[in-house]
Protein backbone atom coordinates (compact mmCIF):
# COMPACT_ATOMS: atom_id res chain seq x y z
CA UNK A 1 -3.61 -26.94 -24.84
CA UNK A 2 -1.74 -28.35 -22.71
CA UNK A 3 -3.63 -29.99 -19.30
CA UNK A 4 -1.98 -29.01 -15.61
CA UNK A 5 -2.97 -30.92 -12.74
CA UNK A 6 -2.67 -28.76 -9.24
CA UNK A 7 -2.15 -30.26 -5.55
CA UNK A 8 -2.98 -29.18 -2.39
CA UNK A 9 -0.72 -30.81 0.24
CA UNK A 10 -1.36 -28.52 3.08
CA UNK A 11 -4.72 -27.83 4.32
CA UNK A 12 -7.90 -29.63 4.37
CA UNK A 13 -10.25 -26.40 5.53
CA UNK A 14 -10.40 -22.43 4.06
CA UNK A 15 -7.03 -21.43 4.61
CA UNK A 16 -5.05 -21.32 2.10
CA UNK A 17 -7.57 -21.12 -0.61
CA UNK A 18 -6.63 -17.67 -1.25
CA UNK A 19 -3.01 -18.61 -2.50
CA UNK A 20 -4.34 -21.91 -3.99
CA UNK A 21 -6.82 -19.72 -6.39
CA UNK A 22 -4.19 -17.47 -7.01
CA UNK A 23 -2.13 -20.25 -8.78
CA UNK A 24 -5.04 -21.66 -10.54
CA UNK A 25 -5.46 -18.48 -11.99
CA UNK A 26 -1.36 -17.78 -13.02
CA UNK A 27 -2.39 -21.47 -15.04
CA UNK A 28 -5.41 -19.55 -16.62
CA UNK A 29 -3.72 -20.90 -20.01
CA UNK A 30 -3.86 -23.84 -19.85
CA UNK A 31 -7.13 -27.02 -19.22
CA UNK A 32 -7.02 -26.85 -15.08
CA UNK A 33 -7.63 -29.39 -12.37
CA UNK A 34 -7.10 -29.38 -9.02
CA UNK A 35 -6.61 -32.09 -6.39
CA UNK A 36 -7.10 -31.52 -2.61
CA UNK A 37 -8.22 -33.46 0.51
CA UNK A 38 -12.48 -33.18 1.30
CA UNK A 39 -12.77 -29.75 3.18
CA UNK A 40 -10.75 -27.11 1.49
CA UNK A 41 -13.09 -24.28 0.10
CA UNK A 42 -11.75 -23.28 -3.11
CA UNK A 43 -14.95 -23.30 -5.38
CA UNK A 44 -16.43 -21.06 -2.14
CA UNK A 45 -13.88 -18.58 -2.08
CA UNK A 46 -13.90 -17.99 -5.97
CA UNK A 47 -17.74 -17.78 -6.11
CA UNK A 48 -17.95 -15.40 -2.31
CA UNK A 49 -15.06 -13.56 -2.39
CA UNK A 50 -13.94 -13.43 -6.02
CA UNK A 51 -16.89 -13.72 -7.23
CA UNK A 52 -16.26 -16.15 -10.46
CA UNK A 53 -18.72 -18.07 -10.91
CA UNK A 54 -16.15 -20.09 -14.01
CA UNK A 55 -16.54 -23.90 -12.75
CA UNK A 56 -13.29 -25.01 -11.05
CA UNK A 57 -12.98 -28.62 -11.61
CA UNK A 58 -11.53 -30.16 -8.44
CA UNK A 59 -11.13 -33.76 -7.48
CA UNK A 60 -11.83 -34.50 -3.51
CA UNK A 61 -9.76 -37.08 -1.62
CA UNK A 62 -11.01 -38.46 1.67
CA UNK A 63 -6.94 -39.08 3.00
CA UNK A 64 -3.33 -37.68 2.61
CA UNK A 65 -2.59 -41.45 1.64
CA UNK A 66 -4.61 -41.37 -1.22
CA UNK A 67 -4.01 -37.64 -2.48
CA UNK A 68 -0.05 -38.65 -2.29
CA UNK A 69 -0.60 -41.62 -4.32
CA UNK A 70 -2.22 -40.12 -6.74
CA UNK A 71 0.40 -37.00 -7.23
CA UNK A 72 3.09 -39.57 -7.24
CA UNK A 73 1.28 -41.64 -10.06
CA UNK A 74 0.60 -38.55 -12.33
CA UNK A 75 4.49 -37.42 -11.66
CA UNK A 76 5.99 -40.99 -12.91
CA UNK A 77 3.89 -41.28 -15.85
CA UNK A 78 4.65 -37.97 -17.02
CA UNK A 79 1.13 -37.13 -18.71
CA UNK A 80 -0.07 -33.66 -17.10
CA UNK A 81 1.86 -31.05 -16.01
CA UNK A 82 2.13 -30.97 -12.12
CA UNK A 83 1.90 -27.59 -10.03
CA UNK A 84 2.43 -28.09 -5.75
CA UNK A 85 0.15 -25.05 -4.11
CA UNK A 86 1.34 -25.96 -1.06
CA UNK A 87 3.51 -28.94 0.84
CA UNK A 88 5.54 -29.47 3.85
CA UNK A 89 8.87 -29.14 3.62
CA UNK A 90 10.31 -32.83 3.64
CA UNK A 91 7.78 -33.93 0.44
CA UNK A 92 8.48 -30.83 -1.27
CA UNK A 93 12.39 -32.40 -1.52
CA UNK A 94 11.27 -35.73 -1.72
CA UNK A 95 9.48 -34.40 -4.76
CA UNK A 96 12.80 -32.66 -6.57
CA UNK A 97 14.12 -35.56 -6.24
CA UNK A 98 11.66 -38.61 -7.82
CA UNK A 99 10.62 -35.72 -10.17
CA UNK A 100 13.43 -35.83 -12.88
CA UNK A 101 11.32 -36.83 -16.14
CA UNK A 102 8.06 -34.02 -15.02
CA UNK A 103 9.79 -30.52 -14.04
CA UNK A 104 7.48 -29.55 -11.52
CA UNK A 105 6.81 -26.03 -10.23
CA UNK A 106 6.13 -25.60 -6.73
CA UNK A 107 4.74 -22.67 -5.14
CA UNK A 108 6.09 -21.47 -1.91
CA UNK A 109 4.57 -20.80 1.99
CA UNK A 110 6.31 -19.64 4.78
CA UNK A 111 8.76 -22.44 5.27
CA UNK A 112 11.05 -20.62 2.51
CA UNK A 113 11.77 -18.02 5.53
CA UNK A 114 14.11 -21.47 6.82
CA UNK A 115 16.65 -20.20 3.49
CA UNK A 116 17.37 -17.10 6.09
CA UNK A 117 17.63 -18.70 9.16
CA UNK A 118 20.45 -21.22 8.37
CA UNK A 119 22.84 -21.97 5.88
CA UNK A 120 21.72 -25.57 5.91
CA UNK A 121 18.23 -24.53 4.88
CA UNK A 122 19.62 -22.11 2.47
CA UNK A 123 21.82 -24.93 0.92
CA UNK A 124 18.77 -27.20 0.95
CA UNK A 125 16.69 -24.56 -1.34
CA UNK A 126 19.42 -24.59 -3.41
CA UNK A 127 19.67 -28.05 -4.01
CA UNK A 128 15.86 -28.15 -4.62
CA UNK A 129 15.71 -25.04 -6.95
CA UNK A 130 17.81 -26.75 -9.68
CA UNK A 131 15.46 -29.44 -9.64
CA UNK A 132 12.11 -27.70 -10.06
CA UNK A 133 10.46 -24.36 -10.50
CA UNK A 134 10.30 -22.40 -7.15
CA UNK A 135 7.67 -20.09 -7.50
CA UNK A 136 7.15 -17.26 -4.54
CA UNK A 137 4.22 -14.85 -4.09
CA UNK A 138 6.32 -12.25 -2.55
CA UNK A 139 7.84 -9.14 -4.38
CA UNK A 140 9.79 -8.36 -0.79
CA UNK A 141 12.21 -11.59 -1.27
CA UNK A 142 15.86 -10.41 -2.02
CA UNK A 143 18.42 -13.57 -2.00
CA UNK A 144 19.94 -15.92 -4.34
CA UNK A 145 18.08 -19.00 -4.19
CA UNK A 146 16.88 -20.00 -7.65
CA UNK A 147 12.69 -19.06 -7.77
CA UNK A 148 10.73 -16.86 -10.11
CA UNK A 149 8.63 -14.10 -8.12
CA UNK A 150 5.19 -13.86 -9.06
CA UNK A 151 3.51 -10.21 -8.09
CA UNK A 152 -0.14 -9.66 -7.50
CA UNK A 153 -1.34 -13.38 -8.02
CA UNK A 154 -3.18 -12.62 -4.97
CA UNK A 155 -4.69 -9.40 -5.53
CA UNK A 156 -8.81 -9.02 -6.49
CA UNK A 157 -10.13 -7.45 -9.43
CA UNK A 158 -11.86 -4.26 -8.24
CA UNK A 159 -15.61 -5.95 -8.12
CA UNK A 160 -13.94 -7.77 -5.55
CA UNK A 161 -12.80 -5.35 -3.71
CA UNK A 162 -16.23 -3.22 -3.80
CA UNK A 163 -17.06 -6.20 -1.36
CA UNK A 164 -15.80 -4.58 1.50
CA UNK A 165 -14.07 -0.92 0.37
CA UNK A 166 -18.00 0.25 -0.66
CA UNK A 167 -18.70 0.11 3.44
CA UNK A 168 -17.69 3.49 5.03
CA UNK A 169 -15.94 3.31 8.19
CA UNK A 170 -14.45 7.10 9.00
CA UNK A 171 -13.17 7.58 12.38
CA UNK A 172 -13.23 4.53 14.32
CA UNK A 173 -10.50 2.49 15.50
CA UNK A 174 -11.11 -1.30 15.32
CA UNK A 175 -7.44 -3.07 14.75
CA UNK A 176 -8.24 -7.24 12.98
CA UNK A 177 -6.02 -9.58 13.50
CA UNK A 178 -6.02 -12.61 10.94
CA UNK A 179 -3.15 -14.59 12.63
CA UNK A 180 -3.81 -17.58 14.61
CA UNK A 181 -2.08 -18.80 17.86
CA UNK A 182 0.78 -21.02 15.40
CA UNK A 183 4.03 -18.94 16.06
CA UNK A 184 2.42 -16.37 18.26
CA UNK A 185 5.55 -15.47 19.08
CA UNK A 186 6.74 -14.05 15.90
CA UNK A 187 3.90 -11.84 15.74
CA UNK A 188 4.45 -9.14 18.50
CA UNK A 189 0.90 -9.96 20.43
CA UNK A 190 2.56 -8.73 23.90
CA UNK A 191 2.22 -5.04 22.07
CA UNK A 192 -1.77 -5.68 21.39
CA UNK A 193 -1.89 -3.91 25.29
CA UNK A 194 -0.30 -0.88 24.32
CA UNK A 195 -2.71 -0.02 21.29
CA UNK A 196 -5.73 -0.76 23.62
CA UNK A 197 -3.95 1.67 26.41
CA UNK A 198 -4.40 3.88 23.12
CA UNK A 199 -7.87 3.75 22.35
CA UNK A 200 -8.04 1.25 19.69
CA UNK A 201 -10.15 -1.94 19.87
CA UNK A 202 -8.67 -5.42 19.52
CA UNK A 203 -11.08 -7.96 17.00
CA UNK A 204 -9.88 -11.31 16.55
CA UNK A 205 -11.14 -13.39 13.30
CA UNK A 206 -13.31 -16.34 14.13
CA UNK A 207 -13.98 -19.17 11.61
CA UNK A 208 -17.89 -19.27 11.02
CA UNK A 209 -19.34 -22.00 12.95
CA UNK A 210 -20.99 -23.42 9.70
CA UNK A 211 -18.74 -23.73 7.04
CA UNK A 212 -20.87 -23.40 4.33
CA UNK A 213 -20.95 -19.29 5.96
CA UNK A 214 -16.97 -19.17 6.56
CA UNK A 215 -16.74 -16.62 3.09
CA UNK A 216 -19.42 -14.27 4.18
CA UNK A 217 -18.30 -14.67 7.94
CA UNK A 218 -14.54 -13.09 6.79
CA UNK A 219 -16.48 -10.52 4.01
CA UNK A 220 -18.38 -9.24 7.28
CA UNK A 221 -14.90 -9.25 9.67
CA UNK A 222 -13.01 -7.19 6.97
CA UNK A 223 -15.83 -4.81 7.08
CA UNK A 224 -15.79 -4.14 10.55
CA UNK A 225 -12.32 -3.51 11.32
CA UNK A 226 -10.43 -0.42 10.05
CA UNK A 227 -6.74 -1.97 10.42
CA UNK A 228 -4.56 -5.31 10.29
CA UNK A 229 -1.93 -5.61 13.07
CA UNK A 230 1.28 -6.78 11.63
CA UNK A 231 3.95 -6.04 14.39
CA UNK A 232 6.60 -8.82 13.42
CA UNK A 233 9.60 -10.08 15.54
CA UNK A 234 11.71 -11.05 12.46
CA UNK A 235 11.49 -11.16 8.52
CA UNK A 236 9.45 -13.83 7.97
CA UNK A 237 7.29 -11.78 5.75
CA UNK A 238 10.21 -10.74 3.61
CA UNK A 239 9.94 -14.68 2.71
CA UNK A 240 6.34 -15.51 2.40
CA UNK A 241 3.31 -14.69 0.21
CA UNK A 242 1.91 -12.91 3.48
CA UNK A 243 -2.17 -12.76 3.50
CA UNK A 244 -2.36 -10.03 5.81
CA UNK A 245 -0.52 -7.70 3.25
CA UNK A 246 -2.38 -9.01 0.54
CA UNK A 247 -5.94 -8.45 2.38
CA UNK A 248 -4.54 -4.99 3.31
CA UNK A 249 -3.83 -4.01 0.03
CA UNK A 250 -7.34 -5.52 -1.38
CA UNK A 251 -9.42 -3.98 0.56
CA UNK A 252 -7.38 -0.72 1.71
CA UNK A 253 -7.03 -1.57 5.61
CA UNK A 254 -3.99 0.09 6.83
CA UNK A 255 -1.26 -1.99 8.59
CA UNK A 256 -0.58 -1.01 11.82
CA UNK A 257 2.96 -1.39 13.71
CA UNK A 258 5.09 0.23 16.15
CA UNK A 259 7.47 2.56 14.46
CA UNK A 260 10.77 1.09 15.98
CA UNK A 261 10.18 -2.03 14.23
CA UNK A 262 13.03 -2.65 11.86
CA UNK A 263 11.22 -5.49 10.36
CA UNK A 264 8.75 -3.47 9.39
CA UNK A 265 11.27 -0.87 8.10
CA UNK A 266 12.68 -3.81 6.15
CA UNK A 267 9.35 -4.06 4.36
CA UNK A 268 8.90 -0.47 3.50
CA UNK A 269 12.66 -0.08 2.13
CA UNK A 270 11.90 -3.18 -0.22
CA UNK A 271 8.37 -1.52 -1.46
CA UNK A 272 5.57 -2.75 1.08
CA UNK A 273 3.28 0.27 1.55
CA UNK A 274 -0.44 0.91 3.22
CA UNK A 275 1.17 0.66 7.11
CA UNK A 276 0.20 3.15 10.01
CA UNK A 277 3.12 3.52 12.14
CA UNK A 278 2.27 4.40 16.20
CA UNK A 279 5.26 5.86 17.96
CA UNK A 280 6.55 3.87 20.72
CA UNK A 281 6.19 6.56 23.00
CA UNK A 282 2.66 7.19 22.54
């Protein structure tokens, strides 16, 4: 069997995890270990919200300096196979190009939206596709940049889901949002007032002050809401393994948008169900 070693360039805290276990799990083939800085939660989130108790071995690293080291060791002596869950842009092409002797595959965030924006960028993905293995969480993506689309990594097995979907909420009107203040301004916030003015109560998601609780503490948010907001101001999310659409579809809380939102009508023509749409008018 052959051995894959995972990294985790981006986050040292819970976000994230969900899109770093759904990679370890597209690897379930093959003898597993991850690398990631002290912090991120991903042996929490498979045991709280998965609920797989399989170990997950996972090596800890107290600095970036050392976790870097240590990827660019195992890529030059060409042992393991090498899988990036997440990186910044600039070492994600640094990698394609000291990587020539270990194809690595490299699974994508947000910063793929870039490909859209500018023909630069898009040239720039290019280059870096024929290098290594793009992967993308996002069955939305329509473009010609060289990456294999992986559906439903990110989705729970029903025991999962039972988590939150067994608590009945009928008639209320709570609206979550999951977002955090980073690029606020693609996320529509300034309508938040109008769906208030309707009757609908605003809940933002706040990281448990412990931790060791921060599983149960989003278990107990998703039960207490009854929609996502996800009122975008360009198509980011056409781009990007999105985990409000994956949370929405896990645990069957409606998306709700303004209906004059062609982003969101970019979405739905490409297959994205589950939204609510309120009329501008209203």
């Amino acid at each position: 069997m052959k051995k894959i070693r995972l990294y985790e360039l981006m986050t040292d805290n819970y976000m994230h995890n969900q899109y770093m276990y759904g990679a370890y799990k597209h690897y379930e083939n093959y003898e597993r270990e991850f690398f990631a800085l002290n912090g991120v939660m991903l042996k929490e989130y498979a045991g709280t919200i998965v609920g797989d108790e399989n170990e997950i071995k996972i090596r800890f690293f107290k600095s970036q300096f050392f976790l870097m080291a240590m990827l660019f060791f195992d890529i030059f002596r060409n042992k393991y196979k090498v899988v990036i869950t997440g990186s910044r842009t600039h070492w994600i092409l640094l990698l394609s190009i000291i990587s020539w002797k270990n194809s690595l595959d490299i699974h994508l965030h947000g910063q793929f939206y870039g490909s859209f924006e500018s023909k630069y960028k898009k040239w720039l993905w290019n280059f870096i596709g024929n290098r290594v293995s793009l992967k993308l969480a996002c069955p939305y993506y329509r473009s010609d940049v060289n990456l294999e689309i992986l559906e439903g990594i990110h989705l729970l097995p029903d025991t999962a889901r039972r988590k939150v979907t067994d608590y009945n909420r009928k008639n209320k009107k709570v609206i979550g949002i999951l977002s955090g203040i980073g690029r606020a301004k693609w996320k529509g916030f300034e309508r938040l007032t109008d769906l208030e003015n309707l009757g609908y109560q605003i809940r933002y998601y706040e990281p448990a002050i412990e931790s060791v609780n921060e599983w149960n503490n989003y278990l107990e948010f998703m039960r207490e809401i009854d929609y996502l907001y996800l009122n975008p101001v360009n198509d980011y999310f056409l781009f990007s393994p999105s985990g409000v659409i994956t949370d929405s579809k896990n645990y069957k809380k409606p998306m709700i948008a303004f209906e004059s939102n062609k982003f969101i009508d970019n979405l739905i023509k490409r297959g994205c169900t589950g939204f609510k749409l309120i009329s501008s008018k209203s």
